[in-house]
C-alpha atoms as a PDB file:
ATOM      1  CA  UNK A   1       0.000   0.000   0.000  1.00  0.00           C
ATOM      2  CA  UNK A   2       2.541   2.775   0.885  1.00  0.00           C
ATOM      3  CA  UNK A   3       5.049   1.255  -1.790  1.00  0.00           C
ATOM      4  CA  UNK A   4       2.236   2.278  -4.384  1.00  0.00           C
ATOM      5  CA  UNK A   5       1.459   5.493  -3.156  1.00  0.00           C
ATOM      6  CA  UNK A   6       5.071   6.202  -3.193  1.00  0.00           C
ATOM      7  CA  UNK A   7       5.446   5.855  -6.382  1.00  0.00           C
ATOM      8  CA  UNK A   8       2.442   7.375  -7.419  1.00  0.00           C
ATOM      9  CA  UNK A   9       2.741  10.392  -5.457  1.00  0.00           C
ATOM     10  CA  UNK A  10       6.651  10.888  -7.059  1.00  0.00           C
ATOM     11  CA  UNK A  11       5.949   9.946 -10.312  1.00  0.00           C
ATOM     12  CA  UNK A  12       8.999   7.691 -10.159  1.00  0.00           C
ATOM     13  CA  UNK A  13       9.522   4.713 -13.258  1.00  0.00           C
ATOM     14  CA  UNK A  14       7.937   1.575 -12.498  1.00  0.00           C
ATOM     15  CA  UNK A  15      11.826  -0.251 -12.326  1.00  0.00           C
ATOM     16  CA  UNK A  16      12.317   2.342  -9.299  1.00  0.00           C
ATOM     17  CA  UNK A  17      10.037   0.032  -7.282  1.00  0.00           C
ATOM     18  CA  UNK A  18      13.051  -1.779  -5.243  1.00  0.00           C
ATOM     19  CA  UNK A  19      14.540   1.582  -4.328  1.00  0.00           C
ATOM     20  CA  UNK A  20      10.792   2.945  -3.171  1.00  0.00           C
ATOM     21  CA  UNK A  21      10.556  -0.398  -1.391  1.00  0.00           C
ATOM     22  CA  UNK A  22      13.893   0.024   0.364  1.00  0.00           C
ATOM     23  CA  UNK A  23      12.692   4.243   1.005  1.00  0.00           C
ATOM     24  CA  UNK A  24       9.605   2.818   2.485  1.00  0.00           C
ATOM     25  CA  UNK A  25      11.003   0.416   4.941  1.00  0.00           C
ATOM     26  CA  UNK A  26      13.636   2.365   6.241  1.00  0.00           C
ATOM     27  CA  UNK A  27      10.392   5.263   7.212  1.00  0.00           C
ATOM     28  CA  UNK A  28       8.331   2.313   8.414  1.00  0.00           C
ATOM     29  CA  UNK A  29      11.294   0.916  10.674  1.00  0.00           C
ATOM     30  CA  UNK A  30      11.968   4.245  12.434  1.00  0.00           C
ATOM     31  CA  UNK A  31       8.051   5.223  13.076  1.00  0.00           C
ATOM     32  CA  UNK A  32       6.758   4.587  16.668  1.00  0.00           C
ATOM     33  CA  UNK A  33       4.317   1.977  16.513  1.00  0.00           C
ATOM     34  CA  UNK A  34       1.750   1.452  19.616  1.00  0.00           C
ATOM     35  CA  UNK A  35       1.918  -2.161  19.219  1.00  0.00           C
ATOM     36  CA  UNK A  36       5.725  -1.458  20.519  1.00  0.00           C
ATOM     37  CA  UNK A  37       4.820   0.915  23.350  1.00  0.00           C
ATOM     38  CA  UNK A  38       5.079   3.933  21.260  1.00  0.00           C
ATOM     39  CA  UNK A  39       8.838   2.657  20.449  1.00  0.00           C
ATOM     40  CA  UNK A  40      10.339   2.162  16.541  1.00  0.00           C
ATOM     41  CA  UNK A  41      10.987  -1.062  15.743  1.00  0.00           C
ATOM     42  CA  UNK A  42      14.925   0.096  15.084  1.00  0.00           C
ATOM     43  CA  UNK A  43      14.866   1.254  19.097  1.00  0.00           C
ATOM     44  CA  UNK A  44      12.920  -1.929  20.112  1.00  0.00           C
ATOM     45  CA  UNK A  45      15.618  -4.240  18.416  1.00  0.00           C
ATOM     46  CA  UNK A  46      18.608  -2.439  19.765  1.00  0.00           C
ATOM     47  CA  UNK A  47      17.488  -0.222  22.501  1.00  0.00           C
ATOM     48  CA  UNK A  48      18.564   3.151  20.952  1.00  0.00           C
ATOM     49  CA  UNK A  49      16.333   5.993  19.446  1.00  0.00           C
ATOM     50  CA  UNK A  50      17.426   6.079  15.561  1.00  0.00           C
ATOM     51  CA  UNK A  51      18.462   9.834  14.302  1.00  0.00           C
ATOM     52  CA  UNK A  52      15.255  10.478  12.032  1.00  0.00           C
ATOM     53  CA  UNK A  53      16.877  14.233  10.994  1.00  0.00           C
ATOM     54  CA  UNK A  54      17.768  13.426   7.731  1.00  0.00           C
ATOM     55  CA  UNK A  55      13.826  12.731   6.969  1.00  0.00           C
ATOM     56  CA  UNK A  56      13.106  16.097   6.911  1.00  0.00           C
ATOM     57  CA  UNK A  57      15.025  17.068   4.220  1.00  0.00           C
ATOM     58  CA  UNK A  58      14.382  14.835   1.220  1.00  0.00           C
ATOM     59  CA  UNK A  59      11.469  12.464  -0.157  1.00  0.00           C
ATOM     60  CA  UNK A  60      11.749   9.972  -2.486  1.00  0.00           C
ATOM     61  CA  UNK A  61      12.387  10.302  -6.230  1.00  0.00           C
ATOM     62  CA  UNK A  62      13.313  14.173  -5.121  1.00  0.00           C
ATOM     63  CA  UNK A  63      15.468  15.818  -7.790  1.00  0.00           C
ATOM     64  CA  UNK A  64      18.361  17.243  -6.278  1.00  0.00           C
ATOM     65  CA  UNK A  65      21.636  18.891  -7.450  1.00  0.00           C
ATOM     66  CA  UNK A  66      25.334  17.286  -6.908  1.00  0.00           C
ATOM     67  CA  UNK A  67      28.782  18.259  -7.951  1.00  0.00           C
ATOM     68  CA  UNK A  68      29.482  16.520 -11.542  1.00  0.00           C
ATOM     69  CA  UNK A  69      32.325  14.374 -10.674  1.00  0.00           C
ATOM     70  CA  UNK A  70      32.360  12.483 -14.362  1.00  0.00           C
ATOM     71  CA  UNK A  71      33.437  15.593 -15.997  1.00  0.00           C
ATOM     72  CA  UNK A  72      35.174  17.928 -13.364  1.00  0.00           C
ATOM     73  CA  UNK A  73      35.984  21.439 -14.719  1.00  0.00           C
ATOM     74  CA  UNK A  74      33.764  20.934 -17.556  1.00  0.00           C
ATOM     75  CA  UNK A  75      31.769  24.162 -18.340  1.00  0.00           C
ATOM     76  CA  UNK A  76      28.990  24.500 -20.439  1.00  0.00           C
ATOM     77  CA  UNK A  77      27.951  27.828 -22.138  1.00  0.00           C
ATOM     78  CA  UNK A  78      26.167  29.946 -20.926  1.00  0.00           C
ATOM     79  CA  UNK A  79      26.432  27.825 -17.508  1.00  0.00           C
ATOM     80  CA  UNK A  80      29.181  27.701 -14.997  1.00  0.00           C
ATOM     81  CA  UNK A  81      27.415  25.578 -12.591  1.00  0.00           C
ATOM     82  CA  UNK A  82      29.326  22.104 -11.970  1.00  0.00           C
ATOM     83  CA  UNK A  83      26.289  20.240 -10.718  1.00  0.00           C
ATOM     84  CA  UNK A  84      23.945  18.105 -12.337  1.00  0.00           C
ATOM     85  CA  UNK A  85      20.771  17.011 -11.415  1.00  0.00           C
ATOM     86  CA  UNK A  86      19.930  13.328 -10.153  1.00  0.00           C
ATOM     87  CA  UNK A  87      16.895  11.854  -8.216  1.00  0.00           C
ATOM     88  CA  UNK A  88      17.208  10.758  -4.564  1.00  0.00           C
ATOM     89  CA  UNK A  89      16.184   7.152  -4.038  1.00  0.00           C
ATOM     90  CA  UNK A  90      16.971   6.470  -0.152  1.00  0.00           C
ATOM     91  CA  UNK A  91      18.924   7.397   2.709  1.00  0.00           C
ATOM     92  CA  UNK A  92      22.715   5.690   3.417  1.00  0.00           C
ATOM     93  CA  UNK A  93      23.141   3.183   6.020  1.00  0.00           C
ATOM     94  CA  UNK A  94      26.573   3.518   6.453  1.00  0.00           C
ATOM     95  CA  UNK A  95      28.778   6.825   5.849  1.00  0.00           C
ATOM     96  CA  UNK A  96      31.692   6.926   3.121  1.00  0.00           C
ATOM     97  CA  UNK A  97      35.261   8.290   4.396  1.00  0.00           C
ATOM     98  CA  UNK A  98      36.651  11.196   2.377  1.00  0.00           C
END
């Protein structure tokens, strides 16, 4: 049911349904449930609240704008910008080191 609506509502392809799917659970495992005593099921598996700030800036199939790192220093006329857009499919379990 949400998987659909998610889709849907974001007008995402239909071969974007694993990433929606993936988008979906990650909301459903961090929402307090009553069933759980008002807890996530992420806090009731491993006894600590999960960070949930990085929900409030992005929803699925979002475009968004990230530095072009195919064709660094690559300008196009009349633009100067080094970004290009790309659509935002899910949030990352782990973080990269730079």
């Amino acid at each position: 049911m949400f998987l659909n609506w998610v889709l849907n509502w974001s007008d995402a392809p239909p071969e974007a349904w694993y990433a929606a799917f993936e988008y979906v659970t990650f909301i459903m495992n961090r929402t307090a449930k009553e069933r759980l005593n008002w807890r996530t099921p992420v806090e009731a598996l491993n006894g600590q609240t999960p960070d949930i700030s990085m929900l409030l800036h992005f929803t699925f199939w979002e475009p968004v704008f990230i530095a072009n790192y195919r064709d660094k220093g690559k300008k196009n006329f009349p633009s100067t910008s080094d970004e290009i857009i790309v659509r935002f499919i899910g949030f990352a379990k782990d973080v990269g080191h730079s």
